[in-house]
Protein backbone atom coordinates (compact mmCIF):
# COMPACT_ATOMS: atom_id res chain seq x y z
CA UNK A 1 14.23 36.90 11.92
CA UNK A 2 13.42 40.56 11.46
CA UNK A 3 10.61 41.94 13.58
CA UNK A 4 7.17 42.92 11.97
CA UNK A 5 7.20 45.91 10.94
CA UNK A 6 3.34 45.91 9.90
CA UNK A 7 0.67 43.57 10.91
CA UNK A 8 0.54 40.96 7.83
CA UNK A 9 -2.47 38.90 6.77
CA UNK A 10 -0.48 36.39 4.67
CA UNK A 11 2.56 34.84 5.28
CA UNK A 12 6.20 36.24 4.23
CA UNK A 13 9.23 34.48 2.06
CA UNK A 14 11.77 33.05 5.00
CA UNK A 15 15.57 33.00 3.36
CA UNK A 16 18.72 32.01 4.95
CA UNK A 17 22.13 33.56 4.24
CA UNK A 18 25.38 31.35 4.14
CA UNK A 19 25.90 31.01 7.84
CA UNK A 20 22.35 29.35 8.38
CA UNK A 21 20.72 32.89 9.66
CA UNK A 22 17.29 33.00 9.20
CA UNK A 23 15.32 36.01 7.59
CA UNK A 24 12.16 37.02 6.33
CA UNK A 25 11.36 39.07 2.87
CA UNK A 26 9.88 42.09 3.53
CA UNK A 27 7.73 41.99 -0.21
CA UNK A 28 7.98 37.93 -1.07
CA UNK A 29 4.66 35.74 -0.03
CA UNK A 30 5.95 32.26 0.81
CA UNK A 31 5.14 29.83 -1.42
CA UNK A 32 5.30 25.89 -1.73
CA UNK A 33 5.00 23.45 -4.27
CA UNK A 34 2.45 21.12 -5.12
CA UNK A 35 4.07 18.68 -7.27
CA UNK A 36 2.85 20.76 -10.47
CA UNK A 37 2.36 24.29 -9.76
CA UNK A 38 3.58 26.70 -7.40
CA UNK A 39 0.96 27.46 -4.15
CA UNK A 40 0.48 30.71 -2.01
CA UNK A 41 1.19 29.66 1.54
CA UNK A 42 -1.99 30.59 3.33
CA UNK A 43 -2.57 31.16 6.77
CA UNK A 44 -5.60 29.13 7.09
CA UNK A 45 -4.01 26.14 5.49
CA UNK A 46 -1.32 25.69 7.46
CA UNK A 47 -0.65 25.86 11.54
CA UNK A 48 2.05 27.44 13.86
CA UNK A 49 5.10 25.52 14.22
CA UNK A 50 4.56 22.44 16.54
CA UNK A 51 7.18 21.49 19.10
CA UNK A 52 10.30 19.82 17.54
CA UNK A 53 9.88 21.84 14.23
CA UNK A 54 13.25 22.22 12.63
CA UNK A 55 14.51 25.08 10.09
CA UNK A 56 16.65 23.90 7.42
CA UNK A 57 18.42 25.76 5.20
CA UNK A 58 19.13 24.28 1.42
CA UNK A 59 22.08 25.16 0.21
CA UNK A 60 22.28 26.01 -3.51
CA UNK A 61 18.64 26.37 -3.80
CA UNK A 62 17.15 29.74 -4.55
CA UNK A 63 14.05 30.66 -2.22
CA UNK A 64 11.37 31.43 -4.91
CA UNK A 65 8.16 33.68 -3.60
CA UNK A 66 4.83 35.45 -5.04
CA UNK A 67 4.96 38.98 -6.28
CA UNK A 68 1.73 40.31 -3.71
CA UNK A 69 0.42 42.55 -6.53
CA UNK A 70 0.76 40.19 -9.55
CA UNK A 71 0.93 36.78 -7.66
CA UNK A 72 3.64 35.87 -10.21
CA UNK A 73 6.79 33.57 -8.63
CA UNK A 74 10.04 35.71 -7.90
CA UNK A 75 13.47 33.70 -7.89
CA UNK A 76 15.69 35.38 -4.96
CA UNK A 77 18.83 35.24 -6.63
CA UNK A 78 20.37 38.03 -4.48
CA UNK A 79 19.99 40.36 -1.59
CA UNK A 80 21.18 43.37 -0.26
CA UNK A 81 21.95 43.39 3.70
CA UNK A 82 22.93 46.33 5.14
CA UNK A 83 24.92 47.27 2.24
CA UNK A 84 26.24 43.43 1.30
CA UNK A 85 25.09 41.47 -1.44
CA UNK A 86 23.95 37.79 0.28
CA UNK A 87 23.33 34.63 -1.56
CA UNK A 88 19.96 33.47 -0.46
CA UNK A 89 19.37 29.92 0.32
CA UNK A 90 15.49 28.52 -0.19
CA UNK A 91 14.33 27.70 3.89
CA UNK A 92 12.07 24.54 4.69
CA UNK A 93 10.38 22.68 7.78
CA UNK A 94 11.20 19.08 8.70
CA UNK A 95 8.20 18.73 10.79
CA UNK A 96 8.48 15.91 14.07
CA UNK A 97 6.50 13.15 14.54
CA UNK A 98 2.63 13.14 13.75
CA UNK A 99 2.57 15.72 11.81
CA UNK A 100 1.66 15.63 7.59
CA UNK A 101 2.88 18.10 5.54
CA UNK A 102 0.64 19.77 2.31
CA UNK A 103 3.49 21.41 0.20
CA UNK A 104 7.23 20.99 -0.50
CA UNK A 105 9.42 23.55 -0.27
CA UNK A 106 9.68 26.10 -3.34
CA UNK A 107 13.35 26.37 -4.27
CA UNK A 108 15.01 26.88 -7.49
CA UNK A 109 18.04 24.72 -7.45
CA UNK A 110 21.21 26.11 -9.30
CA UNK A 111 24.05 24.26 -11.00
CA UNK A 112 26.38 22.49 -8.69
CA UNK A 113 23.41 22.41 -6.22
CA UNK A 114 24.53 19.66 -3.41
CA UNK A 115 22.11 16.64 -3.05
CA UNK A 116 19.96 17.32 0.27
CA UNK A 117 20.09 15.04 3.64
CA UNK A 118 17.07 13.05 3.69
CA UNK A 119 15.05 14.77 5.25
CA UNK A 120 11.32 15.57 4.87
CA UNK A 121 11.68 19.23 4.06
CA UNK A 122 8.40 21.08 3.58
CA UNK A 123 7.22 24.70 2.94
CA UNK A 124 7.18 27.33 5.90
CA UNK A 125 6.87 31.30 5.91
CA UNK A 126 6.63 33.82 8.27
CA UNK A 127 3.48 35.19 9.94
CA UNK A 128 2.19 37.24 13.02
CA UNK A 129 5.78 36.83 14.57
CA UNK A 130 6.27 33.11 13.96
CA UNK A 131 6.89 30.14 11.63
CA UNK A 132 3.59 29.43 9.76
CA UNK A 133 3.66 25.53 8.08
CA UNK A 134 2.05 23.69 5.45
CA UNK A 135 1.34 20.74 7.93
CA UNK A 136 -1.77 19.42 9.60
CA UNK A 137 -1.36 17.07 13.09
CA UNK A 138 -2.93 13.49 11.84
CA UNK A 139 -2.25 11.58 14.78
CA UNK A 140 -3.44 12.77 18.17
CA UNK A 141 -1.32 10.09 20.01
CA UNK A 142 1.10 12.34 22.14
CA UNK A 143 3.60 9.22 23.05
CA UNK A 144 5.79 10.25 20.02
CA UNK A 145 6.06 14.06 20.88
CA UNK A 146 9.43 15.66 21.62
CA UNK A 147 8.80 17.12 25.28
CA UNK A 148 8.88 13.57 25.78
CA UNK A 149 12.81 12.55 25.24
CA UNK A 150 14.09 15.88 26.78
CA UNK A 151 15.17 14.48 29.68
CA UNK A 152 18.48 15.64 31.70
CA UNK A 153 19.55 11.95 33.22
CA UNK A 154 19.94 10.58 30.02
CA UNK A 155 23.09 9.56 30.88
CA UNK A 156 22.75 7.92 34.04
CA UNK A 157 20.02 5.98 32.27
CA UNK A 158 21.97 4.57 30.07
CA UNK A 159 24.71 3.87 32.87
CA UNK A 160 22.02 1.70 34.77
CA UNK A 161 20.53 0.01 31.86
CA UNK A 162 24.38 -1.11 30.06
CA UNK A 163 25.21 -2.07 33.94
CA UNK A 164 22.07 -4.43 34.45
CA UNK A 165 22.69 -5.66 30.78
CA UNK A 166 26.37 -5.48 30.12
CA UNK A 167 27.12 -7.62 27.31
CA UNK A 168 23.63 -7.75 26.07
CA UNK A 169 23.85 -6.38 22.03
CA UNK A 170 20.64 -4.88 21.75
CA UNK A 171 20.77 -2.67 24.40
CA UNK A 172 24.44 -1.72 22.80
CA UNK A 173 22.94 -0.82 19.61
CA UNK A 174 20.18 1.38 20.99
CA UNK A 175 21.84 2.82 23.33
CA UNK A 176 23.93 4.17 20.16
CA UNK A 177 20.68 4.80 18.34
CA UNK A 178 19.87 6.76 21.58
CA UNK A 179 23.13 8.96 21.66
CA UNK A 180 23.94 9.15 17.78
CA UNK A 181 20.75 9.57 16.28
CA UNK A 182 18.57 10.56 18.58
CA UNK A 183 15.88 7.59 17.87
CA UNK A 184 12.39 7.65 20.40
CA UNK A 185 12.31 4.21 20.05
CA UNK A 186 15.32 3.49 21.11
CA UNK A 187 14.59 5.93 23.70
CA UNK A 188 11.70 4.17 24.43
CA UNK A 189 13.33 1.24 25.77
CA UNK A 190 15.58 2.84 28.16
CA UNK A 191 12.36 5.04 29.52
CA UNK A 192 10.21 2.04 30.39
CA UNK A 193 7.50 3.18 28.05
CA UNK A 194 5.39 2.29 24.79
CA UNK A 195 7.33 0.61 21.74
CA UNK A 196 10.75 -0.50 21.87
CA UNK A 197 13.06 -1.69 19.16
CA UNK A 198 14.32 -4.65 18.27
CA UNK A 199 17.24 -4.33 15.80
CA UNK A 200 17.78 -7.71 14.30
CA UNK A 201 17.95 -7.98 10.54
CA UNK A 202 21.43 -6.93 9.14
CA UNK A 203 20.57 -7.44 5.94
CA UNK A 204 17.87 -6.22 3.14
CA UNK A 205 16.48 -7.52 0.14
CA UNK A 206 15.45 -3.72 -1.45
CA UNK A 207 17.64 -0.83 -2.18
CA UNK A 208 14.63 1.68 -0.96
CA UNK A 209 15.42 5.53 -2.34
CA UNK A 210 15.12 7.29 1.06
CA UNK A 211 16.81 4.34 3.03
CA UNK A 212 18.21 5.87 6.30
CA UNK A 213 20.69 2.61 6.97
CA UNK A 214 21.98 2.33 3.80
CA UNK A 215 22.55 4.32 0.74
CA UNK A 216 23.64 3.27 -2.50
CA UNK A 217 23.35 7.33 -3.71
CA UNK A 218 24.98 10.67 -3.72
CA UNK A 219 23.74 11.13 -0.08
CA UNK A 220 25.27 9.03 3.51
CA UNK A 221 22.96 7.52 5.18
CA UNK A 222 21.90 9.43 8.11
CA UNK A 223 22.47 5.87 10.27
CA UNK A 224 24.71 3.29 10.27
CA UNK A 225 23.07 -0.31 9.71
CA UNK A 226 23.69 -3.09 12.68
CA UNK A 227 26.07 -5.40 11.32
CA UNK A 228 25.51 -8.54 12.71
CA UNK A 229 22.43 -10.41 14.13
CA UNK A 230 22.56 -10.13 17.90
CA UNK A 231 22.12 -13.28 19.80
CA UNK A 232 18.72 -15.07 20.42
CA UNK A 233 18.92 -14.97 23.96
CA UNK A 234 20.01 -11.06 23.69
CA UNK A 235 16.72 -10.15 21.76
CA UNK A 236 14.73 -12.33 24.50
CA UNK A 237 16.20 -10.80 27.54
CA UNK A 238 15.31 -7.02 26.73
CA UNK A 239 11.83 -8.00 24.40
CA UNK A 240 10.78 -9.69 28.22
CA UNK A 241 12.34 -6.60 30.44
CA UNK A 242 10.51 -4.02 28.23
CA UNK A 243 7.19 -5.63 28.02
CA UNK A 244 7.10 -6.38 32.17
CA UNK A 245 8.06 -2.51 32.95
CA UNK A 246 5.94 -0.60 30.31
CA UNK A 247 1.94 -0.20 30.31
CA UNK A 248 1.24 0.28 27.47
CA UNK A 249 3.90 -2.26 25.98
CA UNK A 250 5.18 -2.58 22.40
CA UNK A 251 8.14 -4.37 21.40
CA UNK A 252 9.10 -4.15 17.42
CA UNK A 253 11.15 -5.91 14.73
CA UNK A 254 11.85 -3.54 11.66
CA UNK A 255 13.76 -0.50 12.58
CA UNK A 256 15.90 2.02 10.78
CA UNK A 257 19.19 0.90 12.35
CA UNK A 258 18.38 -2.64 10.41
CA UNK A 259 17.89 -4.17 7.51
CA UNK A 260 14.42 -5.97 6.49
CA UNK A 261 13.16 -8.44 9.47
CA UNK A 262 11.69 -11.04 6.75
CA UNK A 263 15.58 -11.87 6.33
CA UNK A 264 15.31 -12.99 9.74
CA UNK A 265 11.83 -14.73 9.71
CA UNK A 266 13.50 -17.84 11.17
CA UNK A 267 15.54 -16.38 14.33
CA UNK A 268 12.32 -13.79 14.70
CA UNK A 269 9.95 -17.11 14.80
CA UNK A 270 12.28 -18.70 17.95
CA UNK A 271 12.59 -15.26 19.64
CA UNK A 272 8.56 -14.76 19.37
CA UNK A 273 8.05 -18.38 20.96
CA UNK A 274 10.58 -17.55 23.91
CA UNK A 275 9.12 -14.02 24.73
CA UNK A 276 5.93 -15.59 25.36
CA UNK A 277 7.17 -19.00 26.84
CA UNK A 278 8.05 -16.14 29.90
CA UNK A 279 5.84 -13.59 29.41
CA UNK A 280 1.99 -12.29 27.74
CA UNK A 281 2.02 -8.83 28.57
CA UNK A 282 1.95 -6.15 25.65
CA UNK A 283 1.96 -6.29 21.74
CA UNK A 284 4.41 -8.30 19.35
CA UNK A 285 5.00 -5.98 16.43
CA UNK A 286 7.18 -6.21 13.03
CA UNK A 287 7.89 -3.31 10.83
CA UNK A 288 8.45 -4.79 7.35
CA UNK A 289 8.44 -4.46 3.49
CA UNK A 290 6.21 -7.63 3.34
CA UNK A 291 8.25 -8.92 0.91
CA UNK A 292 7.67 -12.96 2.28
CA UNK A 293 4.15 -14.11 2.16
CA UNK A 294 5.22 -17.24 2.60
CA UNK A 295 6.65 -16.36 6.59
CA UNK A 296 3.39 -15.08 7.98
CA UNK A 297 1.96 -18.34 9.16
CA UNK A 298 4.83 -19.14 10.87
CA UNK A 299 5.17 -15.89 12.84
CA UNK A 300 1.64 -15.56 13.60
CA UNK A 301 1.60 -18.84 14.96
CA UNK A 302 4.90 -18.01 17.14
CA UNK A 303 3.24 -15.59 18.61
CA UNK A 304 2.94 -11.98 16.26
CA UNK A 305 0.31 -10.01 16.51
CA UNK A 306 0.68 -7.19 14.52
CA UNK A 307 2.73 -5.51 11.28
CA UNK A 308 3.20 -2.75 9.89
CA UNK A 309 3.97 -2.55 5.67
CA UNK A 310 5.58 0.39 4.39
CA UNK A 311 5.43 1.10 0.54
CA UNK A 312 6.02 4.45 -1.41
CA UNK A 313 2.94 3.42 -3.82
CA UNK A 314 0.16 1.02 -4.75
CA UNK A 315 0.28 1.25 -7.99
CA UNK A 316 3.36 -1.35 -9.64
CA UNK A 317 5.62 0.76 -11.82
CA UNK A 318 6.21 3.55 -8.77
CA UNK A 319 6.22 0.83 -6.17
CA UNK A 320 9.41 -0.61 -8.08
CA UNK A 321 10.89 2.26 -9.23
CA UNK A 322 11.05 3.40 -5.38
CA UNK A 323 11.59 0.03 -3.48
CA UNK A 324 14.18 -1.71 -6.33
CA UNK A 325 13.90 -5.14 -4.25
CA UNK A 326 13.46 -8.17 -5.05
CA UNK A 327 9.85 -8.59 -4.91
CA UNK A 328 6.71 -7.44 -6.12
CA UNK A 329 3.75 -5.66 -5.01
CA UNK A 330 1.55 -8.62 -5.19
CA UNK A 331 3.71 -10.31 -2.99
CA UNK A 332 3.61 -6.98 -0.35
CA UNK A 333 -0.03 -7.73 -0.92
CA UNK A 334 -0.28 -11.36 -0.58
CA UNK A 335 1.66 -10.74 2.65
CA UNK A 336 -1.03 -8.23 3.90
CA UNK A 337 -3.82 -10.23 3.07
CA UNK A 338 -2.39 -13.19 5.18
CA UNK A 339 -1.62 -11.78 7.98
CA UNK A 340 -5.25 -10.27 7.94
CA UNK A 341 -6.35 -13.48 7.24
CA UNK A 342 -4.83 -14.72 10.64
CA UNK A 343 -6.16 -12.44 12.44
CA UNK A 344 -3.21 -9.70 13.07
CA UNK A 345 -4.20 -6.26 13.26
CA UNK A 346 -2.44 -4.80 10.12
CA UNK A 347 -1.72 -1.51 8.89
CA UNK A 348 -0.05 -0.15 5.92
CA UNK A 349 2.62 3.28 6.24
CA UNK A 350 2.21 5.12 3.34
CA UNK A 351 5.33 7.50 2.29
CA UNK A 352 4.38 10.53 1.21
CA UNK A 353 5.21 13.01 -1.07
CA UNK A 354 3.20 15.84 -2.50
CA UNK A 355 1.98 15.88 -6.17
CA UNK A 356 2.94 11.96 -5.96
CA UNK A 357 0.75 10.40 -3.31
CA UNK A 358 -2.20 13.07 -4.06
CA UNK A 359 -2.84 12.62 -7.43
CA UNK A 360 -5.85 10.41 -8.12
CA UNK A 361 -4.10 7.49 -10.04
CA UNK A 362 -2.33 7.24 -6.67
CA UNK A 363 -5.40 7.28 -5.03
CA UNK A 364 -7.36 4.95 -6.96
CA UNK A 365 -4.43 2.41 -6.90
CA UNK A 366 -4.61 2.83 -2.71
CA UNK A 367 -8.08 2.30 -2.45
CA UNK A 368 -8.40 -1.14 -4.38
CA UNK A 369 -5.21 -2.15 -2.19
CA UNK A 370 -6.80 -1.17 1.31
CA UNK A 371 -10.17 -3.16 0.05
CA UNK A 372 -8.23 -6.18 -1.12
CA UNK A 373 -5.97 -6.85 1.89
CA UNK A 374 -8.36 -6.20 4.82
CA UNK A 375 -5.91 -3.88 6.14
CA UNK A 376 -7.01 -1.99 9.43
CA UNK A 377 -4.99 1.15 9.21
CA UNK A 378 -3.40 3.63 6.97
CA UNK A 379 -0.23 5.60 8.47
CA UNK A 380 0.87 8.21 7.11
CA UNK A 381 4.52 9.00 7.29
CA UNK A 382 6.62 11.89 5.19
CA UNK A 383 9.17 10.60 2.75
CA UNK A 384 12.45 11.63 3.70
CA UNK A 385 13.88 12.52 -0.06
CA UNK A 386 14.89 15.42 -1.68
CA UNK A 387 12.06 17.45 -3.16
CA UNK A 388 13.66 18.60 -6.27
CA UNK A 389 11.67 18.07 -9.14
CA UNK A 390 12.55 15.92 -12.52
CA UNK A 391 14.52 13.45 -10.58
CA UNK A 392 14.40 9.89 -10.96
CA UNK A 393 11.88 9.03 -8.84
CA UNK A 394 8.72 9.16 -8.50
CA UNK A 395 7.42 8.53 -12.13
CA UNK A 396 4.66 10.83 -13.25
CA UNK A 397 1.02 9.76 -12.15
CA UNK A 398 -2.42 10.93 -13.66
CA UNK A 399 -4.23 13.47 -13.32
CA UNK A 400 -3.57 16.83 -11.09
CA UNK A 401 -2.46 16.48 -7.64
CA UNK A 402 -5.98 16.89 -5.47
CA UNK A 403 -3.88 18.15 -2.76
CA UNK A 404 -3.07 16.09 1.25
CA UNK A 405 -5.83 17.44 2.54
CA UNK A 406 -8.51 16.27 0.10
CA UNK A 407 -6.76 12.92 -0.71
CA UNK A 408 -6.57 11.88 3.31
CA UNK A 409 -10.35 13.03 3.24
CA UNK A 410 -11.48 11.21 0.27
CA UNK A 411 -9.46 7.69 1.62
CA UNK A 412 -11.82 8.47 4.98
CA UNK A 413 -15.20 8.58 2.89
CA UNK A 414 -13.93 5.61 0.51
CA UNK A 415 -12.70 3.51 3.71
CA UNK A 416 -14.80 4.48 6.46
CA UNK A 417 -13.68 1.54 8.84
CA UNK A 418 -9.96 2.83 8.33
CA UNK A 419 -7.71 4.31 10.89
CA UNK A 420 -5.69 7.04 9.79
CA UNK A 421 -2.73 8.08 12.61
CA UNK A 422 1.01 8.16 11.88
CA UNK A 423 1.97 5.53 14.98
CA UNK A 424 1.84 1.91 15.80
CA UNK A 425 -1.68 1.09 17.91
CA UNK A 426 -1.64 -0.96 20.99
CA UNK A 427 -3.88 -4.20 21.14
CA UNK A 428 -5.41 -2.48 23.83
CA UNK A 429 -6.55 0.23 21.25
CA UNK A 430 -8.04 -2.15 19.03
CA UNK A 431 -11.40 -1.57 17.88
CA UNK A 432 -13.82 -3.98 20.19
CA UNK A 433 -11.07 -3.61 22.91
CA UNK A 434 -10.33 -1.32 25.94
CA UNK A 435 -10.18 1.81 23.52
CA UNK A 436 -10.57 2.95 20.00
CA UNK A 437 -9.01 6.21 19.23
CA UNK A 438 -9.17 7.04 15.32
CA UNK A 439 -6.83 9.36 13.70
CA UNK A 440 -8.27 12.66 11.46
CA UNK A 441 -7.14 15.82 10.20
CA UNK A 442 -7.13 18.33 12.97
């Protein structure tokens, strides 16, 4: 980036040239886009860039900033660099764990433009010498951050964990999950800490947009899916090691190295009655579509105690257009309802996307959902997708987008009783437990 050359009060147009350099504009405001309209990127709306921010460059996409004396948008088709004319390419954020974003990216994507990585690419300028973003922190749990998984012995961790475990499946697969992909919780398990995976399900009964394990699109799959169920007695062995070494200790079904644990319900049932035939330390935990009403008794009775159910929207028509499985929202809601019903501590993870999940249809459709089910939290979680508009998903929604901001406050004045956060809660955070720490907007 170019050094200030003037103390700015608002933040500058960041554009990338063909190599992936980074500059700013020294006229362009940064802008992003709400859904509907294009936004000013303002300094008070937005924060520094958090640890484990990541520039992206989008390639084929036109950065697109304000005019500062007419406010009018400005496509940067071209620019001159010390006496070259550069292609610009539009610059986002993909923020790291915890973290909501307000605005998408404003880009202006040409013909020929290559579909993007899924990746949750938001709007960023420059200001006072740094990357300014349109993201607020929503969860103040600091387990997820990235200081955490820079650690120089990764290696040798690995080393002791394949030698103590050497034909043991699980550990295979996230020890690849830890070396490939870079996954904290696979990470997790090899550190001794918080929630580890359990990869189970190779299969999936949805064709989900932003899938990371499998994609039926124009775009790979940033992950390759396991391909086989690992052995009962595999799944055992490591849930039991990882709950006995970590305080506190999650172990979860539902990751994105797998398919949809539901598929499973029957081996996940045996597994769940075997980890607590030898041990009742820490939480039980699925991450799941909630596609299977019908399977809740059966795991809660085996021994889950919590779930997490992801969906891109409450209201019917999105919710299929997004999901395309082969289920319904009622079920997703029957399923939540149940395992309320039994006493799990249940939280929905909301995918979000700005000028979809804002708008008030959206909102309205949430609300009635949350009430219905008895659900105990709402996580928040950015939908990895590309941004660009008109595409075939999500279908239009009513009514102007109210902005992230205003919609996450009006779900905490509608459901007062809800947690907001972005991660899985301990049973020891439970409300009426040994702590209660509630998410919020910082």
């Amino acid at each position: 980036m170019s050094p200030e050359r003037r103390p700015s009060t608002r933040p500058r147009l960041l554009w990338a040239d063909d190599a992936g350099q980074v500059y700013d504009h020294p006229q362009l405001l940064a802008a992003g886009w709400d859904g509907q309209a294009l936004r000013p990127l303002e300094a008070r709306g937005g924060m520094p860039a958090p640890d484990g921010l990541q520039l992206a460059y989008l390639p084929g996409r036109c950065p697109v900033g304000l005019d500062p004396r007419t406010g009018h948008a400005v496509e940067l088709c071209e620019v001159r660099l010390h006496g070259r004319a550069l292609r610009p390419h539009a610059v986002a954020g993909v923020p790291p764990p915890g973290h909501v974003r307000h605005l998408l990216p404003a880009a202006e994507a040409g013909r020929g433009a290559p579909p993007l990585p899924l990746r949750a690419y938001t709007a960023v300028g420059f200001h006072r010498g740094g990357v300014l973003c349109a993201l607020s922190r929503l969860d103040p749990h600091t387990h997820w951050d990235p200081a955490r998984f820079r650690l120089p012995d990764w290696g040798a961790r690995l080393t002791r964990f394949r030698t103590r475990f050497p034909r043991n499946r699980v550990v295979a697969q996230l020890a690849r999950c830890v070396t490939e992909y870079g996954c904290c919780t696979a990470s997790n398990l090899f550190l001794g800490a918080y929630e580890a995976g359990l990869p189970t399900a190779p299969r999936c009964n949805a064709r989900c947009r932003g899938c990371i394990s499998e994609s039926d699109g124009p775009v790979p799959s940033p992950q390759v899916r396991l391909d086989a169920a690992p052995p009962l007695a595999h799944i055992v062995e490591v849930a039991v090691h990882h709950l006995s070494h970590a305080r506190p200790a999650m172990v979860s079904f539902g990751q994105g190295c797998e398919g949809e644990p539901l598929t499973e319900a029957a081996r996940i049932v045996e597994a769940l009655r075997a980890i607590r035939r030898r041990t009742s330390r820490g939480t039980l935990h699925m991450n799941t579509n909630g596609s299977r009403p019908e399977a809740v008794e059966a795991l809660a009775q085996a021994g889950l105690q919590s779930v997490r159910v992801s969906l891109a929207s409450a209201r019917p028509r999105a919710f299929r257009a997004y999901h395309r499985g082969d289920f319904s929202l009622a079920e997703v809601e029957e399923f939540a309802t149940r395992a309320a019903a039994r006493g799990l501590w249940v939280a929905f993870n909301l995918l979000s996307l700005p000028g979809h999940t804002d708008r008030p249809e959206e909102l309205e459709a949430l609300v009635g959902l949350l009430e219905r089910s008895g659900a105990h939290m709402l996580q928040v979680r950015n939908l990895d997708l590309d941004p660009r508009p008109g595409g075939p998903w999500p279908p239009r929604a009513g009514g102007a987008p109210l902005g992230m901001r205003a919609f996450l406050r009006a779900l905490t004045r509608r459901r007062p009783g809800l947690e907001l956060g972005c991660f899985n809660r301990f049973r020891e955070e439970w409300p009426g437990q040994f702590v209660d720490r509630p998410g919020g907007l910082r």
